[in-house]
Protein backbone atom coordinates (compact mmCIF):
# COMPACT_ATOMS: atom_id res chain seq x y z
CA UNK A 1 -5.91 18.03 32.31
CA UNK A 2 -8.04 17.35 29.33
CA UNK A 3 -11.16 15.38 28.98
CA UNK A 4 -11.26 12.29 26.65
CA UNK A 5 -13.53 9.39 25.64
CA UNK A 6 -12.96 6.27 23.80
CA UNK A 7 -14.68 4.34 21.56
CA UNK A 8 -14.00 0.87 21.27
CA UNK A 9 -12.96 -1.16 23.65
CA UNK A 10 -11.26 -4.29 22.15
CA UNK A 11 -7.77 -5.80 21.86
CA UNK A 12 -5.58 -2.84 21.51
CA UNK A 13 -7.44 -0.41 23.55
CA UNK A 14 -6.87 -3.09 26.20
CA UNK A 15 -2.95 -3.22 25.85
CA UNK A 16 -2.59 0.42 24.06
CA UNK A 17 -4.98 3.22 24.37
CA UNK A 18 -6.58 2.21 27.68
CA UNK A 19 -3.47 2.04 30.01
CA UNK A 20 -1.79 4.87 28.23
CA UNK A 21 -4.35 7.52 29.13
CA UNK A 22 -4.45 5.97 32.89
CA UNK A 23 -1.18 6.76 32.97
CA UNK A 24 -1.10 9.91 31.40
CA UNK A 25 -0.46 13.26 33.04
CA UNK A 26 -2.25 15.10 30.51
CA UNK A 27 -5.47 13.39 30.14
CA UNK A 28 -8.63 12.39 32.00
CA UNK A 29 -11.09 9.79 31.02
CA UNK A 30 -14.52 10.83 30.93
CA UNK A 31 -16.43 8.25 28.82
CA UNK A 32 -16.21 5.22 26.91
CA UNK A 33 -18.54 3.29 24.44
CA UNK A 34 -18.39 -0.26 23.24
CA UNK A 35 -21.58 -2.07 21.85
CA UNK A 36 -20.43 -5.42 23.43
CA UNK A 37 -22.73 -5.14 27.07
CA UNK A 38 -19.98 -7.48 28.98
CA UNK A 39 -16.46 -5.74 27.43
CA UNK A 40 -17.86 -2.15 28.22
CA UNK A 41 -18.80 -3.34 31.96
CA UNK A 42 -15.28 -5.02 32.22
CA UNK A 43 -13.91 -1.74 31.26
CA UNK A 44 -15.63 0.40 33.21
CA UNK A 45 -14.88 -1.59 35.88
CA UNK A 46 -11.28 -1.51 35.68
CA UNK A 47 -10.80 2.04 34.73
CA UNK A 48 -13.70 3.49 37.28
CA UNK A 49 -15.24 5.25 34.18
CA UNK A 50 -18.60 6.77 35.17
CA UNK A 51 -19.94 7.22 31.68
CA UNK A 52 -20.23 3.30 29.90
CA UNK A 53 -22.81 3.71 27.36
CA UNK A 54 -23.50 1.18 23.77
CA UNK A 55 -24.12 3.95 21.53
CA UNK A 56 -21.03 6.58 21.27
CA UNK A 57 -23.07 9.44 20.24
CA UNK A 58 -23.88 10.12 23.91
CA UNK A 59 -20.33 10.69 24.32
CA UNK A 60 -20.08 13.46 21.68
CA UNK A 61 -23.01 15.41 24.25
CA UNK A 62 -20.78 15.08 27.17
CA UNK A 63 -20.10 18.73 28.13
CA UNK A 64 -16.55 19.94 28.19
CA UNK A 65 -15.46 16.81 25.99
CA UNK A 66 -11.92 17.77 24.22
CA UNK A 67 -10.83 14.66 22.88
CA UNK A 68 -12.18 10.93 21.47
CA UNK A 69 -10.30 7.97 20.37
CA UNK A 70 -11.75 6.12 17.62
CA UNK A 71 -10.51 2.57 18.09
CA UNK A 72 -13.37 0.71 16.51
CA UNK A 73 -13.75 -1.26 13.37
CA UNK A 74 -12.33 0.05 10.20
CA UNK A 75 -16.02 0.67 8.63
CA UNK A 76 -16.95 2.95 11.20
CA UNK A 77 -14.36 5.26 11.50
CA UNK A 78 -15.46 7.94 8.95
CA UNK A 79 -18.55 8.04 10.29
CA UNK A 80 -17.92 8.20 14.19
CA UNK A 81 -14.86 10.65 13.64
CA UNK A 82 -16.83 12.96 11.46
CA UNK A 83 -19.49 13.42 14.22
CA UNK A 84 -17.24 14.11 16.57
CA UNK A 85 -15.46 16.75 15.13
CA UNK A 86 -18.48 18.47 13.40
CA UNK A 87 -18.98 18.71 17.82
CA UNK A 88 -16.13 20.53 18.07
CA UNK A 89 -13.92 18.00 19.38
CA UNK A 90 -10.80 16.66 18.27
CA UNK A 91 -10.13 13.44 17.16
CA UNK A 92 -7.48 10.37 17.61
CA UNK A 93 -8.26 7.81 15.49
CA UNK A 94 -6.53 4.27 14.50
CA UNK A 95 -5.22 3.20 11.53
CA UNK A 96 -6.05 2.09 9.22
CA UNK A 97 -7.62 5.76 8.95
CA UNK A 98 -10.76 4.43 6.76
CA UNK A 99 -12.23 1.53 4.28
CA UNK A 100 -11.42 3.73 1.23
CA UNK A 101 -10.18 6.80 0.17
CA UNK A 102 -13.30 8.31 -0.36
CA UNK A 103 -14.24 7.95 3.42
CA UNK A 104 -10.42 9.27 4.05
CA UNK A 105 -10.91 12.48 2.50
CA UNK A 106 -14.51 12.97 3.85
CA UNK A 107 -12.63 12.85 7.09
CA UNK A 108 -9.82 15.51 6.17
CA UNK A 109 -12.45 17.87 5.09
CA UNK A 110 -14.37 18.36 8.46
CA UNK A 111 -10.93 18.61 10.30
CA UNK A 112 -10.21 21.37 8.57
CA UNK A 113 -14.16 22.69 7.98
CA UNK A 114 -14.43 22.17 11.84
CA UNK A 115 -11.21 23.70 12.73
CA UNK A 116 -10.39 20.48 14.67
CA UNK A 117 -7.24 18.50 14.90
CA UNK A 118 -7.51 14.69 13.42
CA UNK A 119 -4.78 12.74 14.21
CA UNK A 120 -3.74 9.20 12.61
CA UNK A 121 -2.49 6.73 14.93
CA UNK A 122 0.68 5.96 13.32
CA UNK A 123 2.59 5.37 16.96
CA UNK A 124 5.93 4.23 14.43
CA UNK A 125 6.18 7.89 14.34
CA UNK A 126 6.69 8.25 18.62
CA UNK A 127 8.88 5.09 18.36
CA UNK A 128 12.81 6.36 19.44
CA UNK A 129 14.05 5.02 16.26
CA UNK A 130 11.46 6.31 14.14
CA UNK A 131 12.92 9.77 15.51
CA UNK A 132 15.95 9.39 15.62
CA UNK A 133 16.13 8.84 12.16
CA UNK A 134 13.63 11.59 11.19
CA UNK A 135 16.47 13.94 13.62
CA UNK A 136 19.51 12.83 11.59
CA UNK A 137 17.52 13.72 8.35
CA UNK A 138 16.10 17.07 9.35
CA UNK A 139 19.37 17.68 10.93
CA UNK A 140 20.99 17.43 7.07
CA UNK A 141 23.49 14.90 8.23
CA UNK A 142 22.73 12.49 5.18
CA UNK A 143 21.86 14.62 2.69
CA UNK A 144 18.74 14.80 0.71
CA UNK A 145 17.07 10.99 1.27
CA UNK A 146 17.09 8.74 -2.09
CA UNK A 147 16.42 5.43 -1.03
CA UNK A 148 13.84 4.78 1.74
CA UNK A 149 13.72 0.71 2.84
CA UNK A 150 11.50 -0.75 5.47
CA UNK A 151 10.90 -4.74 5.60
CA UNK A 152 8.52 -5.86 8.77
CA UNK A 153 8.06 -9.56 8.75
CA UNK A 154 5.75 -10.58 11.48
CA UNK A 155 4.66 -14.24 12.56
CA UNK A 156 0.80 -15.56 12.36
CA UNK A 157 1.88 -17.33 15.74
CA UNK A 158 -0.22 -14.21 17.29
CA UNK A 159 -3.58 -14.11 15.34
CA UNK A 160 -5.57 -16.76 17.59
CA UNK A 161 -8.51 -16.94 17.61
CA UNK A 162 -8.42 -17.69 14.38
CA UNK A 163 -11.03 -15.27 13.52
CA UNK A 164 -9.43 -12.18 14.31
CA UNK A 165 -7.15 -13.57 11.59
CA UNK A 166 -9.94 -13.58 9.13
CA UNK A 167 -11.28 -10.24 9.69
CA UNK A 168 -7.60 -8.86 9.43
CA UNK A 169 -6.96 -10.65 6.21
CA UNK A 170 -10.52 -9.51 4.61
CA UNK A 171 -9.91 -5.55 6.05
CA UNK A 172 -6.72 -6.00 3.18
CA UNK A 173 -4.46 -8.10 4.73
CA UNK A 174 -0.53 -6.78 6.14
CA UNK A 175 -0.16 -4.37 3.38
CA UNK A 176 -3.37 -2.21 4.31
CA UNK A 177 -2.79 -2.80 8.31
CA UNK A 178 0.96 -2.93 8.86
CA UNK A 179 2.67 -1.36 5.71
CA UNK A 180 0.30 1.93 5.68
CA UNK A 181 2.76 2.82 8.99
CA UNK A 182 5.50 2.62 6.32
CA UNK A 183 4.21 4.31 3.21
CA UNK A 184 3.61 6.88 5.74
CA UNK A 185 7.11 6.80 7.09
CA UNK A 186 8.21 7.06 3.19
CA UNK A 187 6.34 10.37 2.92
CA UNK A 188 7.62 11.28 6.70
CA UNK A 189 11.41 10.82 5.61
CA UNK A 190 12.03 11.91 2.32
CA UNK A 191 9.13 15.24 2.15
CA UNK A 192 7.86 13.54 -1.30
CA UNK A 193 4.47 11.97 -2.58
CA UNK A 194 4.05 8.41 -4.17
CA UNK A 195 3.45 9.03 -8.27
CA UNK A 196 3.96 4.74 -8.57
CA UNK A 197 3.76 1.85 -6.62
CA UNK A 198 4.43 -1.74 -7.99
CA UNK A 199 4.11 -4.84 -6.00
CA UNK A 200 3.58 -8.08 -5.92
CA UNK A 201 1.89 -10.22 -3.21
CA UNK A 202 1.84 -13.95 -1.65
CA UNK A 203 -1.77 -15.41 -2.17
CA UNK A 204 -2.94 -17.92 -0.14
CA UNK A 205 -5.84 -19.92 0.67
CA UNK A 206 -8.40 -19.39 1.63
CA UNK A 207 -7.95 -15.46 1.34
CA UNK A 208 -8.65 -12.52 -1.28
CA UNK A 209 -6.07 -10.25 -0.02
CA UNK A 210 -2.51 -11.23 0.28
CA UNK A 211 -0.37 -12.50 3.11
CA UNK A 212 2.78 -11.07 2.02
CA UNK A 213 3.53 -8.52 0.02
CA UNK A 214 7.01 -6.30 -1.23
CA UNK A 215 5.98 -2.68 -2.89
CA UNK A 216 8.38 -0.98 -5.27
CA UNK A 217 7.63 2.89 -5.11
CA UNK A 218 8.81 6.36 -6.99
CA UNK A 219 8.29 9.44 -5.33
CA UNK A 220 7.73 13.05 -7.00
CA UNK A 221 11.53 13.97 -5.98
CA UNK A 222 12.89 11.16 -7.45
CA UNK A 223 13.49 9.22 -4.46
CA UNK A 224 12.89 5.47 -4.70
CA UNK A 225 11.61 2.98 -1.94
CA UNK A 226 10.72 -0.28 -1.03
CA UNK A 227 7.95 -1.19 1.57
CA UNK A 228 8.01 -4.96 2.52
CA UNK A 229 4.63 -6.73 5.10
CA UNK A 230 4.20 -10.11 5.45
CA UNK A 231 2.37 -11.95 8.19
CA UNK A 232 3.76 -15.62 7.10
CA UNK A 233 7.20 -15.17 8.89
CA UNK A 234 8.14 -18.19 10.53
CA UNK A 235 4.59 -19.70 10.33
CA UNK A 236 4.19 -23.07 11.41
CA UNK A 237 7.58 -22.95 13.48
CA UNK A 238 7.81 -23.79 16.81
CA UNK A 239 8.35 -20.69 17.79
CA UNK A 240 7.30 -17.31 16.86
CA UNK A 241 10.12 -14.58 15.25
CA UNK A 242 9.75 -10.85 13.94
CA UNK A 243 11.83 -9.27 11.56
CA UNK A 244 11.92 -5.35 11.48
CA UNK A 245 14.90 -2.94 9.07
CA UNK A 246 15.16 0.33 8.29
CA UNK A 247 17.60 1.56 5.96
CA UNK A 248 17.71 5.34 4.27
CA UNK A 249 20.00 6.09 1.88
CA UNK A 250 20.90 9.95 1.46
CA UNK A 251 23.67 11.92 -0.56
CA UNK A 252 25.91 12.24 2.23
CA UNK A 253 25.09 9.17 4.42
CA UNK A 254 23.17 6.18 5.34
CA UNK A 255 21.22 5.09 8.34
CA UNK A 256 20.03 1.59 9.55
CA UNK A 257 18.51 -0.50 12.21
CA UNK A 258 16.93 -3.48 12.60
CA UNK A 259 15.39 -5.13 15.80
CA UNK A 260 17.07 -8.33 15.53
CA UNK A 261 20.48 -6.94 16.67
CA UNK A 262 18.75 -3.46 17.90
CA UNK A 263 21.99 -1.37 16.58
CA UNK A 264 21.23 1.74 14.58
CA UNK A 265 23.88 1.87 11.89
CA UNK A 266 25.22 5.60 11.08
CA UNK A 267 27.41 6.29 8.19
CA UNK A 268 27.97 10.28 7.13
CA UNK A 269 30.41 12.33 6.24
CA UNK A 270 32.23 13.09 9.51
CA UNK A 271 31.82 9.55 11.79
CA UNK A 272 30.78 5.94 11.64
CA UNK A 273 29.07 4.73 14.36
CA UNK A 274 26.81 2.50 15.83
CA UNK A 275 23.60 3.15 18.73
CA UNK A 276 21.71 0.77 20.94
CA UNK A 277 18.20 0.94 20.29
CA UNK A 278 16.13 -1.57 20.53
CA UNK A 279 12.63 -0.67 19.81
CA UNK A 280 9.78 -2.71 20.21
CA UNK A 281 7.25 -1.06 21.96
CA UNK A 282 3.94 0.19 20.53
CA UNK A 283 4.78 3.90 22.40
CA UNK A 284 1.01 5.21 23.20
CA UNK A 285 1.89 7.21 25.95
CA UNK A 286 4.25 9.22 23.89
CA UNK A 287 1.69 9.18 21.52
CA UNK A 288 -0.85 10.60 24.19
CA UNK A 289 2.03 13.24 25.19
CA UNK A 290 2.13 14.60 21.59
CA UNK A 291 -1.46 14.43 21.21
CA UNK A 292 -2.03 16.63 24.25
CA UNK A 293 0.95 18.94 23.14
CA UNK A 294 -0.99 19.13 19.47
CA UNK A 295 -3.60 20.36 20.91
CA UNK A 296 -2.53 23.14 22.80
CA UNK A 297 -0.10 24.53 20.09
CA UNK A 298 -2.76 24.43 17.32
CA UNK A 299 0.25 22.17 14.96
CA UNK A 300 0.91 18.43 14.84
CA UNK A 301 4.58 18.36 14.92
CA UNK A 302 5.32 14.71 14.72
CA UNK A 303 2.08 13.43 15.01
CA UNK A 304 0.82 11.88 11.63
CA UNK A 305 -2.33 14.67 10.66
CA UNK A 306 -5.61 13.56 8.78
CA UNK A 307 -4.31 14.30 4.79
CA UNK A 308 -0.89 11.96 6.39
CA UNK A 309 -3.36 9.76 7.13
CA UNK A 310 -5.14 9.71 3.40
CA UNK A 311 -1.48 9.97 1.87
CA UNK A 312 -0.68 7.00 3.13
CA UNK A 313 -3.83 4.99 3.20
CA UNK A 314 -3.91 5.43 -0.66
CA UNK A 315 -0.65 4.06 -0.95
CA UNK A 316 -1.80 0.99 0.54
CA UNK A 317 -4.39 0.45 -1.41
CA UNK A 318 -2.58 1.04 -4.62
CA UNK A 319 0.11 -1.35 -3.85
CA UNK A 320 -2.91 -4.18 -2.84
CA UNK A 321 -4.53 -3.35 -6.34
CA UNK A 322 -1.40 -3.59 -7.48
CA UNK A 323 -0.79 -7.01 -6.05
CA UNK A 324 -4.24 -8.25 -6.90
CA UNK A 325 -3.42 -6.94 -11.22
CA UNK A 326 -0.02 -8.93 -10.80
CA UNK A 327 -1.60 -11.74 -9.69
CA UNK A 328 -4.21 -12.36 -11.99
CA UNK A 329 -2.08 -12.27 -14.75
């Protein structure tokens, strides 16, 4: 097993990260660091962690340290990921990857100057359809990709208090914290880069950034998609909905699935058919799996690597500027 530390202990370390690398036959956990006294005690508690400490830079002196998880708030994440790997140890960190692009590249350059791996925390990626679409594509069963879809309408019913709703909203809002998994999965399924991204965005009070927002992007192969995030999906409802498509549109075929009926569609040039797959599940302990496995092979196969990361952060925020120039017009 390998050694591994986390920093951050909040919401989705406590339902993700945490319980994943309990779990997990590949990793042990050595250290964590929160600077919230009671959360890191409650932790430490419940995971018997011997090392608990406020400040994570005693974690990056822990000897035989392989791995840390950089789960904290999006302004620190350059800084606590570059330290770490400047140590010599390799890094999982969450998306967002950073609060700008500058910070993004800052962070590619001492993965590669430190010889370390970075990884970006797009779990879409381990998701079984996610995959399974990426295997019909690699697999040339729809040709080469031309139109890349992906709509994910989400409810507010879950961002209580409504703080956490706040910070979310001023960090950029669903198309910096939820569409950057799909810009990324854009790049991931057709093998192209982003040369323009319109969009346009739902502004609403009392917020900067928008609440909804639909990108219309070209790619350098000539490949055209459309990224849809939206946080006001059946808002003041009774009750709370999701809504979550894929569709890719090749030469040869066409694939699709959406979580409301979880059936992937498949359409190619020798069958039509349909597969049950619902997916739904955030899928950290495959993440963890790969992680390990990236590692030890030196290559980060499926795993989403540090310049993924920047690829797809700077789409993000060039479809938010993008919404923000609309807007004021």
């Amino acid at each position: 097993m390998m050694n591994i530390a986390l920093v951050g202990c909040g919401k989705v370390s406590g339902y993700g990260h945490l319980p994943a690398i309990q779990a997990s036959q590949e990793w042990e956990l050595v250290g964590i660091a929160d600077t919230d006294p009671a959360r890191l005690e409650e932790v430490r508690a419940k995971y018997g962690v011997a090392f608990a400490v406020a400040d994570y830079r005693k974690l990056l002196d822990m000897p035989g340290l392989d791995a840390l998880v950089v789960a904290t708030h999006l302004d620190t994440h350059c800084r606590i990921t570059t330290d770490a790997l400047e140590k010599g140890i390799h890094v999982l960190c969450k998306k967002p990857m950073a609060a700008n692009i500058d910070e993004c590249q800052q962070m590619v350059n001492a993965a590669r100057e430190y010889n370390r791996m970075l990884v970006v925390n797009f779990n879409t990626r381990c998701g079984p359809v996610y995959r399974r679409i990426k295997q019909f594509i690699d697999n040339g069963e729809i040709g080469k990709v031309r139109v890349v879809r992906i709509i994910y309408n989400w409810s507010c019913h879950q961002w209580k208090p409504l703080q956490r709703m706040e910070t979310f909203m001023a960090g950029g809002g669903p198309l910096l914290d939820s569409a950057v998994h799909f810009f990324d999965g854009v790049r991931w399924y057709t093998g192209q880069e982003f040369v323009r991204i319109d969009a346009n965005g739902l502004f609403l009070p009392p917020y900067d950034n928008p609440q909804h927002g639909i990108a219309s992007c070209l790619l350098d192969g000539g490949a055209i998609a459309l990224v849809e995030a939206g946080w006001t999906y059946t808002k003041n409802t009774k009750d709370e909905g999701s809504f979550y498509q894929i569709s890719v549109i090749g030469d040869d075929g066409t694939l699709e699935h959406d979580t409301t009926t979880g059936i992937l569609r498949i359409w190619t040039a020798s069958e039509t058919r349909q597969e049950i797959m619902q997916d739904t599940g955030k899928h950290f302990e495959i993440t963890y799996r790969a992680f390990a496995e990236s590692i030890e092979q030196g290559e980060y196969g499926d795993l989403a690597s540090g310049y993924d990361g920047l690829k797809a952060t700077e789409a993000s925020f060039a479809a938010l500027a993008s919404t923000k120039k609309a807007h004021s017009q």
